[in-house]
C-alpha atoms as a PDB file:
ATOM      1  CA  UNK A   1      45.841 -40.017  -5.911  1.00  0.00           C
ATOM      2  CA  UNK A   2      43.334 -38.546  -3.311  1.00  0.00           C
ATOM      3  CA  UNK A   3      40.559 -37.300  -4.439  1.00  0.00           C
ATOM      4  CA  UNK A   4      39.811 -33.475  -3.386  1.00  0.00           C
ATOM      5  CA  UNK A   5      36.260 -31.920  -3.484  1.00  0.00           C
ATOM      6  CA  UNK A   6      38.025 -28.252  -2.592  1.00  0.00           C
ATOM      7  CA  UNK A   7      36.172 -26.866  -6.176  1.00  0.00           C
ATOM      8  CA  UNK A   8      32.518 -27.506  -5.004  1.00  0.00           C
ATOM      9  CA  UNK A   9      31.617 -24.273  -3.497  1.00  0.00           C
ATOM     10  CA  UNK A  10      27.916 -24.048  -2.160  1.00  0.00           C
ATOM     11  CA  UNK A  11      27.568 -20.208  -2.715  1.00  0.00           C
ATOM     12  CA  UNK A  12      27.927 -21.131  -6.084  1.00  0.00           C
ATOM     13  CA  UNK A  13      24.625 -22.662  -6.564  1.00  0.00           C
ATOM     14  CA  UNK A  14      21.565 -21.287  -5.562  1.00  0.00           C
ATOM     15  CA  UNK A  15      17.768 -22.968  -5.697  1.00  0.00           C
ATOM     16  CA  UNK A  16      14.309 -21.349  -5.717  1.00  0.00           C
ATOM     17  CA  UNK A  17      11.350 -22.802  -5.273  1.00  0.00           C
ATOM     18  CA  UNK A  18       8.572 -20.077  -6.422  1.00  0.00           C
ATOM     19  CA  UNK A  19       5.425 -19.885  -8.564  1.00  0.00           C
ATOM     20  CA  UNK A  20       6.058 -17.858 -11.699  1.00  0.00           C
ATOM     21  CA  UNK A  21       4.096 -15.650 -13.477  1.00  0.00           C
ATOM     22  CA  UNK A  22       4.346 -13.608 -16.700  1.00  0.00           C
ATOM     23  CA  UNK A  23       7.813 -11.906 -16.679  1.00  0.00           C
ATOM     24  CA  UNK A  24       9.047 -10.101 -19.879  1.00  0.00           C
ATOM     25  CA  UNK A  25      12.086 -10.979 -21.865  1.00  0.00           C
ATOM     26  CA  UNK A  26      15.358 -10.611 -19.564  1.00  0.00           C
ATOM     27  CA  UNK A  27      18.551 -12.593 -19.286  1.00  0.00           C
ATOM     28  CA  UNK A  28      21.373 -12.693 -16.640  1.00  0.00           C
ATOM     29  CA  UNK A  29      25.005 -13.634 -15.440  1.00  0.00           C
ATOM     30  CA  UNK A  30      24.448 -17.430 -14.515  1.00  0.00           C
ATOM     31  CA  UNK A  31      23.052 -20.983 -15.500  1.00  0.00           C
ATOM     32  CA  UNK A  32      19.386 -22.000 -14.854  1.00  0.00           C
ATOM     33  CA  UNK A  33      18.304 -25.389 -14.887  1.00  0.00           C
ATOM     34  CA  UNK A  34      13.940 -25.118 -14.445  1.00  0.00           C
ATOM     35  CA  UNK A  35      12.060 -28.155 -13.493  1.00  0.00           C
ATOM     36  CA  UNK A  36       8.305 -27.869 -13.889  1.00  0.00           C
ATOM     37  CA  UNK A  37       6.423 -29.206 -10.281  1.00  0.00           C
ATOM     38  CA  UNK A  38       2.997 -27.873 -11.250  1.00  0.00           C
ATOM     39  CA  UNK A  39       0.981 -26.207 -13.841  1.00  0.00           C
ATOM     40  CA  UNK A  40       2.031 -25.475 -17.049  1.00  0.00           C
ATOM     41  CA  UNK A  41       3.720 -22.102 -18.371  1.00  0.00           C
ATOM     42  CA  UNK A  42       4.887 -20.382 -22.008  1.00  0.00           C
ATOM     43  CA  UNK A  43       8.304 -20.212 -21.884  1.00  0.00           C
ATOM     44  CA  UNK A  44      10.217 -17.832 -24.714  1.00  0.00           C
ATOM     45  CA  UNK A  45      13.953 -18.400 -25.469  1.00  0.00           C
ATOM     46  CA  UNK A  46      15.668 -16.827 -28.071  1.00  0.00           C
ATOM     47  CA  UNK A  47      11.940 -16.016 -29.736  1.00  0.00           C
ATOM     48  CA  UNK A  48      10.771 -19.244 -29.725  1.00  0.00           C
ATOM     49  CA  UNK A  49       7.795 -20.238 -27.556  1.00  0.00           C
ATOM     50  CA  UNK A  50       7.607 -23.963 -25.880  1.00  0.00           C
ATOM     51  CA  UNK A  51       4.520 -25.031 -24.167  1.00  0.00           C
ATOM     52  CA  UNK A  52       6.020 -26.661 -20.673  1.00  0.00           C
ATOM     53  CA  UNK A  53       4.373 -28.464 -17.896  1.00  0.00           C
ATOM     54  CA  UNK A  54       4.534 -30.649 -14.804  1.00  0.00           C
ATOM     55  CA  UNK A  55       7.897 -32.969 -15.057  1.00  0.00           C
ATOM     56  CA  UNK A  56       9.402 -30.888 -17.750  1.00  0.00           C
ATOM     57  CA  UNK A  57      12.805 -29.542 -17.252  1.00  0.00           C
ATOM     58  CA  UNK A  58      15.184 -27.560 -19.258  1.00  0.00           C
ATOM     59  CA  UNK A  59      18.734 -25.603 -19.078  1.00  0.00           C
ATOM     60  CA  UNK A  60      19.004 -21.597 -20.228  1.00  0.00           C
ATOM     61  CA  UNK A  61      22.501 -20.702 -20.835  1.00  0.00           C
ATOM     62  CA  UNK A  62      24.397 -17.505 -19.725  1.00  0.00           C
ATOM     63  CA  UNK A  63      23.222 -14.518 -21.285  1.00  0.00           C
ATOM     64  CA  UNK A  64      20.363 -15.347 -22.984  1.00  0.00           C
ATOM     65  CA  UNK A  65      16.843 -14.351 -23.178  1.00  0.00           C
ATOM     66  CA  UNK A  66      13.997 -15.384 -21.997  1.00  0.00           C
ATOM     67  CA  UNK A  67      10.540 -14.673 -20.504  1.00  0.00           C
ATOM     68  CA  UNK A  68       7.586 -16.704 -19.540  1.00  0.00           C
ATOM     69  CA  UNK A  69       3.652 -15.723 -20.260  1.00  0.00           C
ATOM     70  CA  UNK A  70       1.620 -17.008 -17.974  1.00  0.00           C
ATOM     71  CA  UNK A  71      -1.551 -19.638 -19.441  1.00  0.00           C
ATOM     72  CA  UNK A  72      -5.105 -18.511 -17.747  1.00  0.00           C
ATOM     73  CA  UNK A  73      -3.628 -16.156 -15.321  1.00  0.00           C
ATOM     74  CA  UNK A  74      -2.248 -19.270 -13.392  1.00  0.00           C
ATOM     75  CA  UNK A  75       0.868 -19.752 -11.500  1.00  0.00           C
ATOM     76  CA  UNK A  76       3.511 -22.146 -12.629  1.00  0.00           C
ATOM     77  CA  UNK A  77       5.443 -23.872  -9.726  1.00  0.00           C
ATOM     78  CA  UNK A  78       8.698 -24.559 -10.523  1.00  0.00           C
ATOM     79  CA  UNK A  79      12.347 -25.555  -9.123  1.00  0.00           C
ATOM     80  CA  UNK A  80      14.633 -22.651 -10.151  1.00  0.00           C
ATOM     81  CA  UNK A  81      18.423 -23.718  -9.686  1.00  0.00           C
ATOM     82  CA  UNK A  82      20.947 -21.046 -10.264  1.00  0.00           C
ATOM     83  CA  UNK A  83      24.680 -21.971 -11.485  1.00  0.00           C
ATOM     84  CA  UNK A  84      26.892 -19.635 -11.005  1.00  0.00           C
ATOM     85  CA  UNK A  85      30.404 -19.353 -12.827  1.00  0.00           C
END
């Protein structure tokens, strides 16, 4: 059986690299995994605050909310990737 890579479709996927600041709760249509380059952030899912910081990663499902507060007015670098259905 040959093996076909037809289902991989670039468009689907989209990555960010960008320094984040405070942003209020919000949630949206696609998959985000977040990998922590620099700094250190407040991150709020569902209500629940973690602490994350360089080499920290995590996954935020469709649809659900979120928001980051920033720690001593400092930008958080991060590696956004966007997965989308």
């Amino acid at each position: 059986m040959k093996n076909e890579t037809n289902d991989f479709k670039c468009d689907q996927i989209y990555v960010m690299d960008l320094y984040q600041d405070t942003i209020e709760y919000h949630s949206h249509d696609f998959f985000e995994l977040v990998y922590i380059v620099d700094g250190e952030i407040n991150h709020y899912l569902d209500g629940k605050m973690f602490h994350v910081k360089a080499g920290d990663y995590f996954i935020i499902d469709i649809k659900t909310k979120h928001k980051y507060n920033q720690i001593n007015d400092k930008l958080c670098h991060i590696y956004n990737c966007l997965f989308y259905p």
